[in-house]
N, C-alpha and C. Protein backbone atom coordinates (compact mmCIF):
# COMPACT_ATOMS: atom_id res chain seq x y z
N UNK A 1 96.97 91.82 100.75
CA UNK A 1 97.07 92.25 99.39
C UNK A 1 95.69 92.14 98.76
N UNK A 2 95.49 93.05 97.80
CA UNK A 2 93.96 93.62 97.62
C UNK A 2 94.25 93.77 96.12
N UNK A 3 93.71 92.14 94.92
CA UNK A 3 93.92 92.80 93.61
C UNK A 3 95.31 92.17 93.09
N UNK A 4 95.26 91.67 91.15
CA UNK A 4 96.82 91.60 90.89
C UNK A 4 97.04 90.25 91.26
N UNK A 5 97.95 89.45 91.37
CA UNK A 5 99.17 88.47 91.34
C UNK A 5 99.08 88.09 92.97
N UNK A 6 98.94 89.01 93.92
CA UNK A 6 99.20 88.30 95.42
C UNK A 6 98.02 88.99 95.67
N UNK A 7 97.03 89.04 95.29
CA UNK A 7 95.58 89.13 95.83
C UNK A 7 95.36 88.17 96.92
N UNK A 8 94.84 88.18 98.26
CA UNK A 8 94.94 87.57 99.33
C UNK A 8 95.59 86.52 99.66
N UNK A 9 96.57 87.24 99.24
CA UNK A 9 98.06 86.85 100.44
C UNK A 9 98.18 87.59 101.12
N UNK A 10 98.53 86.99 102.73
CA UNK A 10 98.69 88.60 103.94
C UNK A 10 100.41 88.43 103.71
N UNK A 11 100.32 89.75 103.97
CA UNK A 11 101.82 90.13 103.94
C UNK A 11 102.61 90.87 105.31
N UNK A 12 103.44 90.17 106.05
CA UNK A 12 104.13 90.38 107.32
C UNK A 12 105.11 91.90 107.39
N UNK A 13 104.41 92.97 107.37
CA UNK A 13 105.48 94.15 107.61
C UNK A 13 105.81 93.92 108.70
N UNK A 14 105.68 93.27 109.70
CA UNK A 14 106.35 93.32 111.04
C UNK A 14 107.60 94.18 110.98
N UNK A 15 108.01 95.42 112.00
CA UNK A 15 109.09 95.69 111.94
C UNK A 15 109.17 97.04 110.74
N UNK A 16 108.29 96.96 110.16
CA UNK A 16 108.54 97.90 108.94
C UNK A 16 108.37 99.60 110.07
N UNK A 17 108.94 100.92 109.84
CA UNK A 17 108.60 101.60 110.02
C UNK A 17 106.97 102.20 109.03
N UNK A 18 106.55 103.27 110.50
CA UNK A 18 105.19 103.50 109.05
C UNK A 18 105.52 104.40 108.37
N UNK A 19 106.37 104.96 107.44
CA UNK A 19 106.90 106.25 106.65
C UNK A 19 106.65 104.49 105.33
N UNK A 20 107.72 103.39 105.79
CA UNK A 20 107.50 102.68 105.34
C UNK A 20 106.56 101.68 104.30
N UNK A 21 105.80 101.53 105.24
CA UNK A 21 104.16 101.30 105.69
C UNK A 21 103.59 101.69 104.08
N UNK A 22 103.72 103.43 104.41
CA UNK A 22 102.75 104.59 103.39
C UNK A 22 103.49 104.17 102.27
N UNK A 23 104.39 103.76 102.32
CA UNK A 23 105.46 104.09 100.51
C UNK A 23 105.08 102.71 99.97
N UNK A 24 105.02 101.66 100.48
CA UNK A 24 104.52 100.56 99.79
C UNK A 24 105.70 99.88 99.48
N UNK A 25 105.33 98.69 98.20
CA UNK A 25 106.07 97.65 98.43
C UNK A 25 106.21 97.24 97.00
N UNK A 26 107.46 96.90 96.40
CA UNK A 26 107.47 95.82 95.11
C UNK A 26 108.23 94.37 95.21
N UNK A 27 106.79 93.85 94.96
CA UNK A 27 107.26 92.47 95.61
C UNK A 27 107.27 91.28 94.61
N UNK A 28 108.25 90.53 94.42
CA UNK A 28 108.50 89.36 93.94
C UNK A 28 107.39 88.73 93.30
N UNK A 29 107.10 88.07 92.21
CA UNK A 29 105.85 87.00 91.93
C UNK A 29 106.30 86.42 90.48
N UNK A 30 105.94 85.13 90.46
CA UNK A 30 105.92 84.20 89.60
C UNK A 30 104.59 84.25 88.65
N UNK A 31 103.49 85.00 89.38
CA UNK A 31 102.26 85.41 88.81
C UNK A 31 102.35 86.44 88.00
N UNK A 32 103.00 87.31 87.91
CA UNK A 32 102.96 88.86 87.11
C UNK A 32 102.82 88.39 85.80
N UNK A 33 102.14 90.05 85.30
CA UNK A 33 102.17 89.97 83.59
C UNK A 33 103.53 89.79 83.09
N UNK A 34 104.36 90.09 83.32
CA UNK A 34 105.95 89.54 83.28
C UNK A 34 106.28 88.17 83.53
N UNK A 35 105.60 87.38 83.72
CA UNK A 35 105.70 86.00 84.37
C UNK A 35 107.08 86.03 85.31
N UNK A 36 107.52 84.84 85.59
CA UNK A 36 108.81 84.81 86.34
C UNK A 36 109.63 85.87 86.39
N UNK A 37 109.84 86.32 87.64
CA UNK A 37 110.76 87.53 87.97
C UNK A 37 110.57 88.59 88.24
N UNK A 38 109.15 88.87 88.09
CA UNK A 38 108.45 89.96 87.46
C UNK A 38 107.88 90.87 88.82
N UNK A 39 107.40 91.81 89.55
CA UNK A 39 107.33 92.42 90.26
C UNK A 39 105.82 93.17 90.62
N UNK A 40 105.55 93.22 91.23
CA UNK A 40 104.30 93.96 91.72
C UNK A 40 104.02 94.63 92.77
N UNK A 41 103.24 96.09 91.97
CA UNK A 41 103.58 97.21 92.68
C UNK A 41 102.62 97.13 93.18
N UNK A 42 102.04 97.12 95.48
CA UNK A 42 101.21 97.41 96.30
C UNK A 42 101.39 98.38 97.32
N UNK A 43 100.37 99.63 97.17
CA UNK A 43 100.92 100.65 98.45
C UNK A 43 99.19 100.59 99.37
N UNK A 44 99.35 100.83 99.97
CA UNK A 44 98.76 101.18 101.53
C UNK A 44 97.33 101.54 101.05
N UNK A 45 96.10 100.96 100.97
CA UNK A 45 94.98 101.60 100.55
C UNK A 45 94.55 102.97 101.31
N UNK A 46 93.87 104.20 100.59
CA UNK A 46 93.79 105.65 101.55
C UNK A 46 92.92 105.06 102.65
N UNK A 47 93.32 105.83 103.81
CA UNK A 47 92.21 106.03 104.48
C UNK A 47 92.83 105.23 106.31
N UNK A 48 94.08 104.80 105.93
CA UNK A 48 95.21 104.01 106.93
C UNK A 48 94.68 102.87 106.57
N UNK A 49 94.03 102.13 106.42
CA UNK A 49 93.44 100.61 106.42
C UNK A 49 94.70 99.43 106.79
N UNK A 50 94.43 98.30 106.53
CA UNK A 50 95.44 96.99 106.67
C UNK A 50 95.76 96.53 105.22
N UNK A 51 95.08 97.44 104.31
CA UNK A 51 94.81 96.53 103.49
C UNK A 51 95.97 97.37 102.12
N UNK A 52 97.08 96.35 101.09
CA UNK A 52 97.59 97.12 100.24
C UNK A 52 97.37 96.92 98.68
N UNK A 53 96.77 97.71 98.09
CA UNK A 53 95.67 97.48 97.22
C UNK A 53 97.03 97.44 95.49
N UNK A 54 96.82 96.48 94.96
CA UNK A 54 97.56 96.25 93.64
C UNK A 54 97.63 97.54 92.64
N UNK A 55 99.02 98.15 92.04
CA UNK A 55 98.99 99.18 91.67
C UNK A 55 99.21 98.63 90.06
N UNK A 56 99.62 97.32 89.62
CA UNK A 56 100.21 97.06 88.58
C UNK A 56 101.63 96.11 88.69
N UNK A 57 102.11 95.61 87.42
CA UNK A 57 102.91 95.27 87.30
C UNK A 57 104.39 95.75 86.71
N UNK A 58 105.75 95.41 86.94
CA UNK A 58 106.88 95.44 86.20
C UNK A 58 107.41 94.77 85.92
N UNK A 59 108.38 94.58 84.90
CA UNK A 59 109.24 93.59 84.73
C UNK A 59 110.44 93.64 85.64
């Protein structure tokens, strides 16, 4: 994670298909501008990389 609330934390897709992969992820955090509960949006930086770069937050 690249950026945001889980900025280097690695994150285990193991298992994920890559259609998957490309669509990204909203993931759980106690860190968000939402504080508790709150969600954060990371998809796939261009270019294929490892890396999934912080898009923002939701409640």
């Amino acid at each position: 994670m690249v950026g945001g609330p889980l900025g280097g934390v690695l994150f285990d897709a193991t298992g994920w298909m890559p259609q998957e992969i490309a669509t990204g992820a909203t993931l759980m955090t106690e860190l968000g501008q939402f504080d508790a509960g709150s969600r954060a949006l990371y998809g796939l930086r261009p270019g294929g990389t490892h890396r999934w770069d912080w898009g923002g937050d939701v409640p």
